[in-house]
C-alpha atoms as a PDB file:
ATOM      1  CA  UNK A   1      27.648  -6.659 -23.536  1.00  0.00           C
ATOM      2  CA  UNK A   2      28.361  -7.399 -27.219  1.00  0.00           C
ATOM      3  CA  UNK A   3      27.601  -5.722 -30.281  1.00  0.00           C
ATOM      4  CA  UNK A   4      24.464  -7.084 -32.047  1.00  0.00           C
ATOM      5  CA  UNK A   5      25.353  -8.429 -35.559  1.00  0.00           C
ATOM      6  CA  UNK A   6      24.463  -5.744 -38.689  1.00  0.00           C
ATOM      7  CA  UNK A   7      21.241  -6.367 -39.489  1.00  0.00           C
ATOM      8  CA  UNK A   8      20.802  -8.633 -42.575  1.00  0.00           C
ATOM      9  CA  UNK A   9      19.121  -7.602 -45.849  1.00  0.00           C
ATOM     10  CA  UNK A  10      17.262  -9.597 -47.892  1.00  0.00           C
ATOM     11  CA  UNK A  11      20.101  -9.150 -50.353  1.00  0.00           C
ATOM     12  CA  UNK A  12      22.598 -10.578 -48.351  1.00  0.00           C
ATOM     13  CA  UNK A  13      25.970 -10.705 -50.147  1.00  0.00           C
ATOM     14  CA  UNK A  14      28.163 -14.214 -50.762  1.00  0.00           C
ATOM     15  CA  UNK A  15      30.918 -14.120 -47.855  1.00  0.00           C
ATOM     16  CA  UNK A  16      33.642 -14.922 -50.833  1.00  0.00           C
ATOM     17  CA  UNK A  17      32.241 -12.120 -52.721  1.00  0.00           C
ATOM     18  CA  UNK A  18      32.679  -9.505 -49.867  1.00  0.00           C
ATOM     19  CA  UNK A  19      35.949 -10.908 -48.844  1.00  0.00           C
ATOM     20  CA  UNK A  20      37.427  -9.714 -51.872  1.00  0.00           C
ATOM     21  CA  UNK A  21      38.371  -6.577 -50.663  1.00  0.00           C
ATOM     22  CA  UNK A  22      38.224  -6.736 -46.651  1.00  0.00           C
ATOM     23  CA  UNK A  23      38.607  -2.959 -46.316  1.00  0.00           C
ATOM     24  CA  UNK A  24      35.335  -2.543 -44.253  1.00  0.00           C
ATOM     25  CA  UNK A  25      33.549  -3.004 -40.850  1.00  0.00           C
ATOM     26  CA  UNK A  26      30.018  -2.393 -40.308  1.00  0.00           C
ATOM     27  CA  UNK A  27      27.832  -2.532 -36.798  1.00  0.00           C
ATOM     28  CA  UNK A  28      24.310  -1.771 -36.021  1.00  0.00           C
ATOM     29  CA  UNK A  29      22.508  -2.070 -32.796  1.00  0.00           C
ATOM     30  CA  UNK A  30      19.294  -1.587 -31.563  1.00  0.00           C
ATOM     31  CA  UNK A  31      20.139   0.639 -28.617  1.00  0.00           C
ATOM     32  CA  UNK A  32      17.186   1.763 -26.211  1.00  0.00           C
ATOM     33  CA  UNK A  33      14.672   1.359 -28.802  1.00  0.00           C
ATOM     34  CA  UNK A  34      12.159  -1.683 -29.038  1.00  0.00           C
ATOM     35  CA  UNK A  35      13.526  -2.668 -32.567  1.00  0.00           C
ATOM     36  CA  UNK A  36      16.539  -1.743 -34.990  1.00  0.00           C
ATOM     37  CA  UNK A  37      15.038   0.246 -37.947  1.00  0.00           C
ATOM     38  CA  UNK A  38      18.553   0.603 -39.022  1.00  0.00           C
ATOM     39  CA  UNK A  39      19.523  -0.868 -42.061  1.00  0.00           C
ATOM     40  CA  UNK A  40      23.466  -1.508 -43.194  1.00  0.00           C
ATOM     41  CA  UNK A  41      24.955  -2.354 -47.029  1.00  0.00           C
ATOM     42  CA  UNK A  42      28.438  -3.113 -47.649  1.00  0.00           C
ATOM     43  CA  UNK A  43      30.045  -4.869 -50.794  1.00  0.00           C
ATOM     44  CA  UNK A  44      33.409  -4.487 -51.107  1.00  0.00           C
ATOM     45  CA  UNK A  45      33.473  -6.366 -54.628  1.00  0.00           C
ATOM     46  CA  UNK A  46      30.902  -3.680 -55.508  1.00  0.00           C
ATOM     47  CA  UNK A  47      32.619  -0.826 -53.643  1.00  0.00           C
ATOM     48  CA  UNK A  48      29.064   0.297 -52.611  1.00  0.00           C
ATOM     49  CA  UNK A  49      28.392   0.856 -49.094  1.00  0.00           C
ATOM     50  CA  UNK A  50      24.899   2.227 -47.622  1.00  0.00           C
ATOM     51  CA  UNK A  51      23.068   3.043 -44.318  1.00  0.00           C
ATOM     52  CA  UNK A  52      19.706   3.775 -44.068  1.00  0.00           C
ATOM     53  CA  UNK A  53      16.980   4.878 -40.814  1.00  0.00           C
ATOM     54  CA  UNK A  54      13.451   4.144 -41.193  1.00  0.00           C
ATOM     55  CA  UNK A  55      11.709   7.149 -40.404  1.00  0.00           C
ATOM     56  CA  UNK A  56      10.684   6.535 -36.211  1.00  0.00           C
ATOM     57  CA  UNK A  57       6.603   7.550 -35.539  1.00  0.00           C
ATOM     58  CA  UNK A  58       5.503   5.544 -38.734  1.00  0.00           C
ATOM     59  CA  UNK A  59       5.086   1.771 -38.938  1.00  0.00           C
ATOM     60  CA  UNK A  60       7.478   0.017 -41.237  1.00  0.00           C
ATOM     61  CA  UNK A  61      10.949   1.720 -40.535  1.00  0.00           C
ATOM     62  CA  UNK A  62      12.514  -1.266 -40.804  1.00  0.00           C
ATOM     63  CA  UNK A  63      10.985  -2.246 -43.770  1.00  0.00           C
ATOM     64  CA  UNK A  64      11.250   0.734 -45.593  1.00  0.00           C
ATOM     65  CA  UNK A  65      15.014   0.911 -44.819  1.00  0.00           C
ATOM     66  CA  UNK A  66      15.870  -2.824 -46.033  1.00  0.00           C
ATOM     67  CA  UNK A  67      13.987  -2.514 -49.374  1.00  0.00           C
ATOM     68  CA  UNK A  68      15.811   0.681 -49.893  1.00  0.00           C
ATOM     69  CA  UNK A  69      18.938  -0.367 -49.433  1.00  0.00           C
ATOM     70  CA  UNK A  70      18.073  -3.822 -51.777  1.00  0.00           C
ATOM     71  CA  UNK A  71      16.716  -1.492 -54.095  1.00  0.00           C
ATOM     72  CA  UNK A  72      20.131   0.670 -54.469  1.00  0.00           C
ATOM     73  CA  UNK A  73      22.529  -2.439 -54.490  1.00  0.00           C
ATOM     74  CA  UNK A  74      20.218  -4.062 -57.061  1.00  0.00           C
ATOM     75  CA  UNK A  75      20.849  -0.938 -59.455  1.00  0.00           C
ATOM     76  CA  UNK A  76      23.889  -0.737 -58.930  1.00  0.00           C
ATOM     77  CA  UNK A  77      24.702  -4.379 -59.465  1.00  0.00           C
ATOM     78  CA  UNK A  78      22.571  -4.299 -62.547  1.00  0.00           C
ATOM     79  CA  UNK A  79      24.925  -1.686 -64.069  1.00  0.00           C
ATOM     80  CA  UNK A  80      27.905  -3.392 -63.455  1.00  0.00           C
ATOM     81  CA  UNK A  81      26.754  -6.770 -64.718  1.00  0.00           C
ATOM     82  CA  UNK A  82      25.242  -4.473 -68.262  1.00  0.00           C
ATOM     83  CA  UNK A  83      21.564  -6.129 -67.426  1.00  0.00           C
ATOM     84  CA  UNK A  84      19.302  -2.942 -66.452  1.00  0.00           C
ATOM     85  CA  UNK A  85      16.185  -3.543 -66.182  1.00  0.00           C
ATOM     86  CA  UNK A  86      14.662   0.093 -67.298  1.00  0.00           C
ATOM     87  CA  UNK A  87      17.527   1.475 -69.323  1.00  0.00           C
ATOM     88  CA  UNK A  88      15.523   4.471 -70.499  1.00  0.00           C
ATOM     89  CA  UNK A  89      15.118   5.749 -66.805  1.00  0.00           C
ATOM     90  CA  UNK A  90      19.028   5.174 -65.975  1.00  0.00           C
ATOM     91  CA  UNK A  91      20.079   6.924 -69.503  1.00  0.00           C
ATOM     92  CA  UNK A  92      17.796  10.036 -68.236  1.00  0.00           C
ATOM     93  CA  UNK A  93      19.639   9.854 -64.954  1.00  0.00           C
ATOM     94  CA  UNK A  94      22.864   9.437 -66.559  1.00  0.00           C
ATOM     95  CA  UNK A  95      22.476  12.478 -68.797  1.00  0.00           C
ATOM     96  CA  UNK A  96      21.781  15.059 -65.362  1.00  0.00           C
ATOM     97  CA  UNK A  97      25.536  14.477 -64.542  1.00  0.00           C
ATOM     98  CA  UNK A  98      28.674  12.379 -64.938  1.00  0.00           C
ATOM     99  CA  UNK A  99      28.415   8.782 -65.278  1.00  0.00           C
ATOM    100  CA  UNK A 100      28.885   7.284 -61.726  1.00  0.00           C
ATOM    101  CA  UNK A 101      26.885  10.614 -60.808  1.00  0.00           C
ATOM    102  CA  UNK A 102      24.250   9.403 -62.441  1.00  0.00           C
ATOM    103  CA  UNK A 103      23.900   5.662 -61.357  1.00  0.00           C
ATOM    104  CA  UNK A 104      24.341   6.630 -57.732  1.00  0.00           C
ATOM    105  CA  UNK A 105      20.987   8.831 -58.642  1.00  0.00           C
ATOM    106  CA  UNK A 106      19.078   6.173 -60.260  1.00  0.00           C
ATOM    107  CA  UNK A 107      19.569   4.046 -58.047  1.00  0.00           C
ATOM    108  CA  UNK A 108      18.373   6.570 -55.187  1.00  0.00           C
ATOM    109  CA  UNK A 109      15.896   6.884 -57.327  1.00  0.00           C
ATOM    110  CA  UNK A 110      15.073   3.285 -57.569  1.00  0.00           C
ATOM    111  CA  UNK A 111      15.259   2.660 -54.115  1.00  0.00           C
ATOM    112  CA  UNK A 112      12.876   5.781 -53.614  1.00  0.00           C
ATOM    113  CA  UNK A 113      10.135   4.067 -56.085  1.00  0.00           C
ATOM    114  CA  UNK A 114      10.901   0.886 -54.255  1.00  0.00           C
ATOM    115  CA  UNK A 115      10.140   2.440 -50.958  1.00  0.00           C
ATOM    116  CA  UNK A 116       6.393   3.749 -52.585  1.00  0.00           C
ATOM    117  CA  UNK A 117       5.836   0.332 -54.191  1.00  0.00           C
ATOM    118  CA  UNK A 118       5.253  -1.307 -50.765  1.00  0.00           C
ATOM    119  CA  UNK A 119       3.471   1.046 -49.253  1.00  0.00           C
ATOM    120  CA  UNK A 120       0.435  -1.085 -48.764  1.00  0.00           C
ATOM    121  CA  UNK A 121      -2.071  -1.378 -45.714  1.00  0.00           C
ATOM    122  CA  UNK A 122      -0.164  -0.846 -42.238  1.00  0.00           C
ATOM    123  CA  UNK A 123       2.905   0.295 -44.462  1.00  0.00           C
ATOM    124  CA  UNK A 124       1.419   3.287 -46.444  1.00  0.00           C
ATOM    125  CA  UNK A 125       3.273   5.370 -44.942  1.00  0.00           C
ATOM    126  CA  UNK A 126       6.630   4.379 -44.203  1.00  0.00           C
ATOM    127  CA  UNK A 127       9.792   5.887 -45.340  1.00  0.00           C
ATOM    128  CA  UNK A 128      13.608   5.944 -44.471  1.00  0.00           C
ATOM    129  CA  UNK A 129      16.689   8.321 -45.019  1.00  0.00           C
ATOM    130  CA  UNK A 130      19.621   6.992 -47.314  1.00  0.00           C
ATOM    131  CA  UNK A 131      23.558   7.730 -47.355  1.00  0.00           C
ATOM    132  CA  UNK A 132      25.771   6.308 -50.286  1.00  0.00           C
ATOM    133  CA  UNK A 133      29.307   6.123 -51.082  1.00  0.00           C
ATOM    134  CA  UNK A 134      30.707   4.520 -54.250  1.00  0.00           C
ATOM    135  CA  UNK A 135      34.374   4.042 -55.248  1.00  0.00           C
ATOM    136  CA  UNK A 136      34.597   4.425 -59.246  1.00  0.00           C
ATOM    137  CA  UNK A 137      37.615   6.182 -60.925  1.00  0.00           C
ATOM    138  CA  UNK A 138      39.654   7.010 -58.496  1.00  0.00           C
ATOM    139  CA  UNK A 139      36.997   8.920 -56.265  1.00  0.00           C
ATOM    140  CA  UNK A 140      33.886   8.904 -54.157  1.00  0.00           C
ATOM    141  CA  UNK A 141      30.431   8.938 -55.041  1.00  0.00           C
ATOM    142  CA  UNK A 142      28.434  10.277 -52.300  1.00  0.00           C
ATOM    143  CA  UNK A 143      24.691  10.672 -52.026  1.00  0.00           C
ATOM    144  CA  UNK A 144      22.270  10.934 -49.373  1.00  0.00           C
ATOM    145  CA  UNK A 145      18.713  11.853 -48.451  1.00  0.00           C
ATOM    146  CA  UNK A 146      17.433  12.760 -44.784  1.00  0.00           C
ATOM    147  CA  UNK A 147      20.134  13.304 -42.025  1.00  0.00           C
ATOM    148  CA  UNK A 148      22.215   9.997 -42.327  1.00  0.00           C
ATOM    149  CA  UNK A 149      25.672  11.190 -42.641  1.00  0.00           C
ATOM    150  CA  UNK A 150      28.906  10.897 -44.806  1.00  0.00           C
ATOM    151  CA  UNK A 151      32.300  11.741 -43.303  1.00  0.00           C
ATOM    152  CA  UNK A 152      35.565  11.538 -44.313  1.00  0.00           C
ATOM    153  CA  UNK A 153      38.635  11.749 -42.063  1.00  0.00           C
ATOM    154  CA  UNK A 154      42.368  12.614 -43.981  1.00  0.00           C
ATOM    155  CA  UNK A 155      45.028  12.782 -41.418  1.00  0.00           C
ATOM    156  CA  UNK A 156      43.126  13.593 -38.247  1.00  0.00           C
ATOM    157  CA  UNK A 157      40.843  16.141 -39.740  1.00  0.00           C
ATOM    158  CA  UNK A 158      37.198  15.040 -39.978  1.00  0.00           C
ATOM    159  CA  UNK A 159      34.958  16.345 -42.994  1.00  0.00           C
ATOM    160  CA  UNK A 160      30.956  16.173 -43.351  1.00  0.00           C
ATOM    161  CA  UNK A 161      30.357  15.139 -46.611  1.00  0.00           C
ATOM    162  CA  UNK A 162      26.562  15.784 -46.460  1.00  0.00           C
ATOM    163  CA  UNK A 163      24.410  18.369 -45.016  1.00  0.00           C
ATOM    164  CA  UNK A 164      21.342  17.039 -43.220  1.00  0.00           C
ATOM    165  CA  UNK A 165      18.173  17.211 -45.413  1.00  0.00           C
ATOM    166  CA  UNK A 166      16.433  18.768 -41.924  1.00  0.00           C
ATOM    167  CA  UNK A 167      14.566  20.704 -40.810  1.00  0.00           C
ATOM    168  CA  UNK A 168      17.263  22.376 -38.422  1.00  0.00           C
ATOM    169  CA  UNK A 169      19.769  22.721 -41.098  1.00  0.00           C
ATOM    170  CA  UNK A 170      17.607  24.308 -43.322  1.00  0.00           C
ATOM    171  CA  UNK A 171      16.264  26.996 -40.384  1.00  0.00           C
ATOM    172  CA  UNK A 172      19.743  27.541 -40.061  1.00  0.00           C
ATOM    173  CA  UNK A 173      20.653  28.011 -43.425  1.00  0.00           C
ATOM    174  CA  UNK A 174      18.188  30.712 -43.662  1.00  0.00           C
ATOM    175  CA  UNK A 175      19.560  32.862 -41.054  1.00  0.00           C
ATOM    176  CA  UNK A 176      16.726  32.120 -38.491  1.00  0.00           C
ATOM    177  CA  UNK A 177      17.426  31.890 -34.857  1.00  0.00           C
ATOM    178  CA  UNK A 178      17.039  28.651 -33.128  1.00  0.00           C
ATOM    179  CA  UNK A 179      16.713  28.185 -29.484  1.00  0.00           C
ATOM    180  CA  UNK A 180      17.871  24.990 -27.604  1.00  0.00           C
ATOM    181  CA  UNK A 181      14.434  24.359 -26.942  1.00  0.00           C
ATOM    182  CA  UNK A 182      13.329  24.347 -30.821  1.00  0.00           C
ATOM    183  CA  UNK A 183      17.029  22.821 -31.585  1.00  0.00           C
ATOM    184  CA  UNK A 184      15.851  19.690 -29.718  1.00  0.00           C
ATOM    185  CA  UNK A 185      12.102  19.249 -30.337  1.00  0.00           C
ATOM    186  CA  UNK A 186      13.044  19.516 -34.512  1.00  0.00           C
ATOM    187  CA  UNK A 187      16.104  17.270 -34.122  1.00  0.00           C
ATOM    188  CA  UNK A 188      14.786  14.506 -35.641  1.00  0.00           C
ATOM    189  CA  UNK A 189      12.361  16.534 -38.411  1.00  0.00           C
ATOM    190  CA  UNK A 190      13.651  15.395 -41.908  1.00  0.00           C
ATOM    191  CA  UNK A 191      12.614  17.047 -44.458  1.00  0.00           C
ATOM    192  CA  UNK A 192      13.325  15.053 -46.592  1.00  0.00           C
ATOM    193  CA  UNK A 193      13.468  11.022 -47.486  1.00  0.00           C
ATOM    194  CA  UNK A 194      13.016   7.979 -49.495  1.00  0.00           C
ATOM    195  CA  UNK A 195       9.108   7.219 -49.950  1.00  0.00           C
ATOM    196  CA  UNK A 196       7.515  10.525 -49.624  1.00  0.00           C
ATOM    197  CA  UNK A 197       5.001  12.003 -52.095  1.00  0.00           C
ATOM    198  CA  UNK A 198       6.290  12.696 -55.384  1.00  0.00           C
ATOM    199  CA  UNK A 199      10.208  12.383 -56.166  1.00  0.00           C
ATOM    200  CA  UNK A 200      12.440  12.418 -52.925  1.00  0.00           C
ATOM    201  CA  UNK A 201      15.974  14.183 -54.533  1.00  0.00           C
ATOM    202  CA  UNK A 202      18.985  12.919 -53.967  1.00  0.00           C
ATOM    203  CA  UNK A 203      22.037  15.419 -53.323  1.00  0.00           C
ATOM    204  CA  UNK A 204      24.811  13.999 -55.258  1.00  0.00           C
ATOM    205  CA  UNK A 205      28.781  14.697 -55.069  1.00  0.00           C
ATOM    206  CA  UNK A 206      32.193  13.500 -56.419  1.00  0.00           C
ATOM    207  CA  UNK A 207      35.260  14.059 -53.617  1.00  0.00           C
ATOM    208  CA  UNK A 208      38.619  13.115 -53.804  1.00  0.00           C
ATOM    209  CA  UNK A 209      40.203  10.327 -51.962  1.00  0.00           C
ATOM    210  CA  UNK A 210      43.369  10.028 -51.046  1.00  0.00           C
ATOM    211  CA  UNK A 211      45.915   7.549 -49.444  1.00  0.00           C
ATOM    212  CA  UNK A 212      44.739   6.459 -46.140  1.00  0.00           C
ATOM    213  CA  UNK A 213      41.357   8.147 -46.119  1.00  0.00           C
ATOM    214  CA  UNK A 214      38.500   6.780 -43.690  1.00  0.00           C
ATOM    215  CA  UNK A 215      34.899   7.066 -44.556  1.00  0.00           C
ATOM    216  CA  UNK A 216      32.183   6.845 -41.680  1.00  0.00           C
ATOM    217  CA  UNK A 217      28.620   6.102 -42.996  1.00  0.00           C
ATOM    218  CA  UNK A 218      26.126   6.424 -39.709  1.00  0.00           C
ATOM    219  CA  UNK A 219      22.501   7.101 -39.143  1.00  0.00           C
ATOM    220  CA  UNK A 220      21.366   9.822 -36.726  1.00  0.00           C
ATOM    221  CA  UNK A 221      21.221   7.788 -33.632  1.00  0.00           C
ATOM    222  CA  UNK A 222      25.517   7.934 -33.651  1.00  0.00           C
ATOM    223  CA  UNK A 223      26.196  11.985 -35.084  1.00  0.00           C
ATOM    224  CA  UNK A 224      23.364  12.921 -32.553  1.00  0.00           C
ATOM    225  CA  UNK A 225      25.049  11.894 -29.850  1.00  0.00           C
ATOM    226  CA  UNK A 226      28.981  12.543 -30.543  1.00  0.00           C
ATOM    227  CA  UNK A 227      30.099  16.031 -31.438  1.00  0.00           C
ATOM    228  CA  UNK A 228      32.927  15.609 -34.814  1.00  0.00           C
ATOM    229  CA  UNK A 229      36.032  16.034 -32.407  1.00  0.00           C
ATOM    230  CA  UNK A 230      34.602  12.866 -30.890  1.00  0.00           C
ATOM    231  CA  UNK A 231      34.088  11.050 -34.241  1.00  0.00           C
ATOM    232  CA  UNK A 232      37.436  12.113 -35.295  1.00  0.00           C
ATOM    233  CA  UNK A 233      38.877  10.837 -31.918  1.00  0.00           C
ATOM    234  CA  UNK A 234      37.530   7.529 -32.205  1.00  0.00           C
ATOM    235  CA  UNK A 235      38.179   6.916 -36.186  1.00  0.00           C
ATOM    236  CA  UNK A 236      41.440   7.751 -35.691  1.00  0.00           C
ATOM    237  CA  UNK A 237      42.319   6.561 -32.351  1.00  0.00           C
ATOM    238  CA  UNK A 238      40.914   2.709 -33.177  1.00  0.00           C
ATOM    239  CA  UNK A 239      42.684  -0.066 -34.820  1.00  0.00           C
ATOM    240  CA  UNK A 240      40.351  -0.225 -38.234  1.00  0.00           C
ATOM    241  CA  UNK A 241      38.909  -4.167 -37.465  1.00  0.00           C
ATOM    242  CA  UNK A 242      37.274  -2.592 -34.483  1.00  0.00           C
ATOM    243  CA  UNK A 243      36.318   1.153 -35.276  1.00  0.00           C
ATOM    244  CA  UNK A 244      32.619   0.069 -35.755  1.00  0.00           C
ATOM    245  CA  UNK A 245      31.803  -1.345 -33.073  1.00  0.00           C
ATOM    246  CA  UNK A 246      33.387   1.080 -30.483  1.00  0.00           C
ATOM    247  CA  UNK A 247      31.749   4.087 -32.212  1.00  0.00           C
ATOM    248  CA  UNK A 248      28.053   2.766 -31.942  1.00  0.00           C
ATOM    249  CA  UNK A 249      28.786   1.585 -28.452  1.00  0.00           C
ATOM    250  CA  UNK A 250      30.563   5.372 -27.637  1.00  0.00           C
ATOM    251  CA  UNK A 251      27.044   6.673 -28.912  1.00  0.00           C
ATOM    252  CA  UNK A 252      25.455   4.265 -27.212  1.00  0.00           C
ATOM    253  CA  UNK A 253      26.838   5.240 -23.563  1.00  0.00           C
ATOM    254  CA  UNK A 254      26.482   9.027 -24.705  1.00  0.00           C
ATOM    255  CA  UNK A 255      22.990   8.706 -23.692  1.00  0.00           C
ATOM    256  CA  UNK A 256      21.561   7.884 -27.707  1.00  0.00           C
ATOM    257  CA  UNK A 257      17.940   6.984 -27.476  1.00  0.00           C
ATOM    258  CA  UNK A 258      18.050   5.765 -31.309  1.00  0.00           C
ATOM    259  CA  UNK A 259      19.426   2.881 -33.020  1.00  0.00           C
ATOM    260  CA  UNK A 260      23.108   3.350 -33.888  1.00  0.00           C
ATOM    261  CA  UNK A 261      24.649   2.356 -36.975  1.00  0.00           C
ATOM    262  CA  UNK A 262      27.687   2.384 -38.929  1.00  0.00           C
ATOM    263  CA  UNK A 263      29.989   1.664 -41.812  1.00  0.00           C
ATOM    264  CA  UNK A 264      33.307   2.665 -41.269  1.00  0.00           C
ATOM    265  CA  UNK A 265      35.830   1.542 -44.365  1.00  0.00           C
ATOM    266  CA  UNK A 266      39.557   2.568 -45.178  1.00  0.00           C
ATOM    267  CA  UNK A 267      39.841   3.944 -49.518  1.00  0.00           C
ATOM    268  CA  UNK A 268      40.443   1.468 -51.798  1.00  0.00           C
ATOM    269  CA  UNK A 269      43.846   1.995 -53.272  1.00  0.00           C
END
């Protein structure tokens, strides 16, 4: 069996433009579900890279999780190239925090309003997690919303770079018990993501990057299903070219009942 080919977004990026900087692999299949609500984003010329899930139970997963992700690389791009379309918005942004701070949160943002824009007819409700990295001075710019993940592996040692936006996390957070029972029937309970009522927050960080440093991007269906010492195993055990594919695939034979995707890209220099 081979790996499906990352889904395509409507946004699709020049192959010269991406092969710029070939630091990154990406690989998305649809697993034992009927159809991949998995979305993937990675532009090396950008140095923006992006997964998203479309929230499962609601029609248009998939939807929501490709005009998200078109939304965030069109904000981004827009920056870059000095033509923003709602300059006011990205100056409020802009002001919260630092500067690549705030355009990784405008354009969460953006993708957010995006996400409510179409929700029209059989779509009203849809919705889909986000998780962001950006290279920009030397450092990464991570945000998320939901329970797609961030992680960062320096010298064998993996690090979460996000903390799920769920509702397990947040039980535990708060000191109250858990059984294995609950633990499983909340798994997938996100309490938070792009396209609900009102504004959907991003959580927003600068880390440091150093020399060698490999960044995993996944959705649910892949951390779900591998404990870290497993994800470290395989980032670091796996020629880079081929990293993504064997890591969906490991989730995949784990017994994942979700799509499984992942961006898995080396620091730029």
């Amino acid at each position: 069996m081979t790996p499906e080919s990352p889904i395509q977004t409507p946004f699709a990026i020049p192959t010269e433009r991406s092969a710029a900087r070939p630091i990154t692999r990406t690989a998305s299949i649809t697993g034992r579900r009927e159809a991949n609500e998995d979305a993937v984003l990675a532009d090396d010329a950008l140095r923006l890279y992006a997964v998203a899930d479309g929230l499962g139970g609601r029609p248009g997963g998939a939807t929501a999780s490709r005009v998200a992700l078109g939304a965030l690389w069109r904000a981004v791009s827009a920056f870059a190239t000095g033509d923003v379309p709602n300059a006011e918005r990205l100056q409020r942004d802009l002001g919260r925090r630092g500067l690549y701070e705030g355009l990784l949160e405008h354009a969460s943002r953006c993708a957010h309003r995006a996400v409510r824009r179409g929700q029209q007819g059989p779509l009203a409700e849809m919705a889909t997690t986000v998780a962001a990295v950006f290279f920009a001075e030397g450092a990464a710019i991570v945000a998320h919303v939901g329970d797609s993940r961030v992680y960062r592996l320096r010298q064998g040692s993996l690090t979460a770079l996000t903390a799920d936006h769920s509702l397990v996390t947040e039980l535990t957070a708060l000191g109250t018990p858990i059984s294995a029972a609950q633990r499983q029937a909340y798994a997938h309970v996100v309490t938070r993501a792009l396209g609900v009522r009102g504004e959907a927050e991003p959580e927003v960080r600068r880390v440091d990057v150093a020399p060698g440093d490999l960044f995993l991007l996944c959705t649910d269906g892949l951390h779900g299903a591998l404990a870290d010492d497993r994800i470290a195993a395989l980032l670091g055990g796996t020629t880079h070219e081929l990293v993504a594919d064997q890591i969906v695939w490991a989730a995949f034979a784990a017994g994942s009942e979700d799509n499984v995707s992942a961006v898995v890209l080396r620091a730029p220099a």
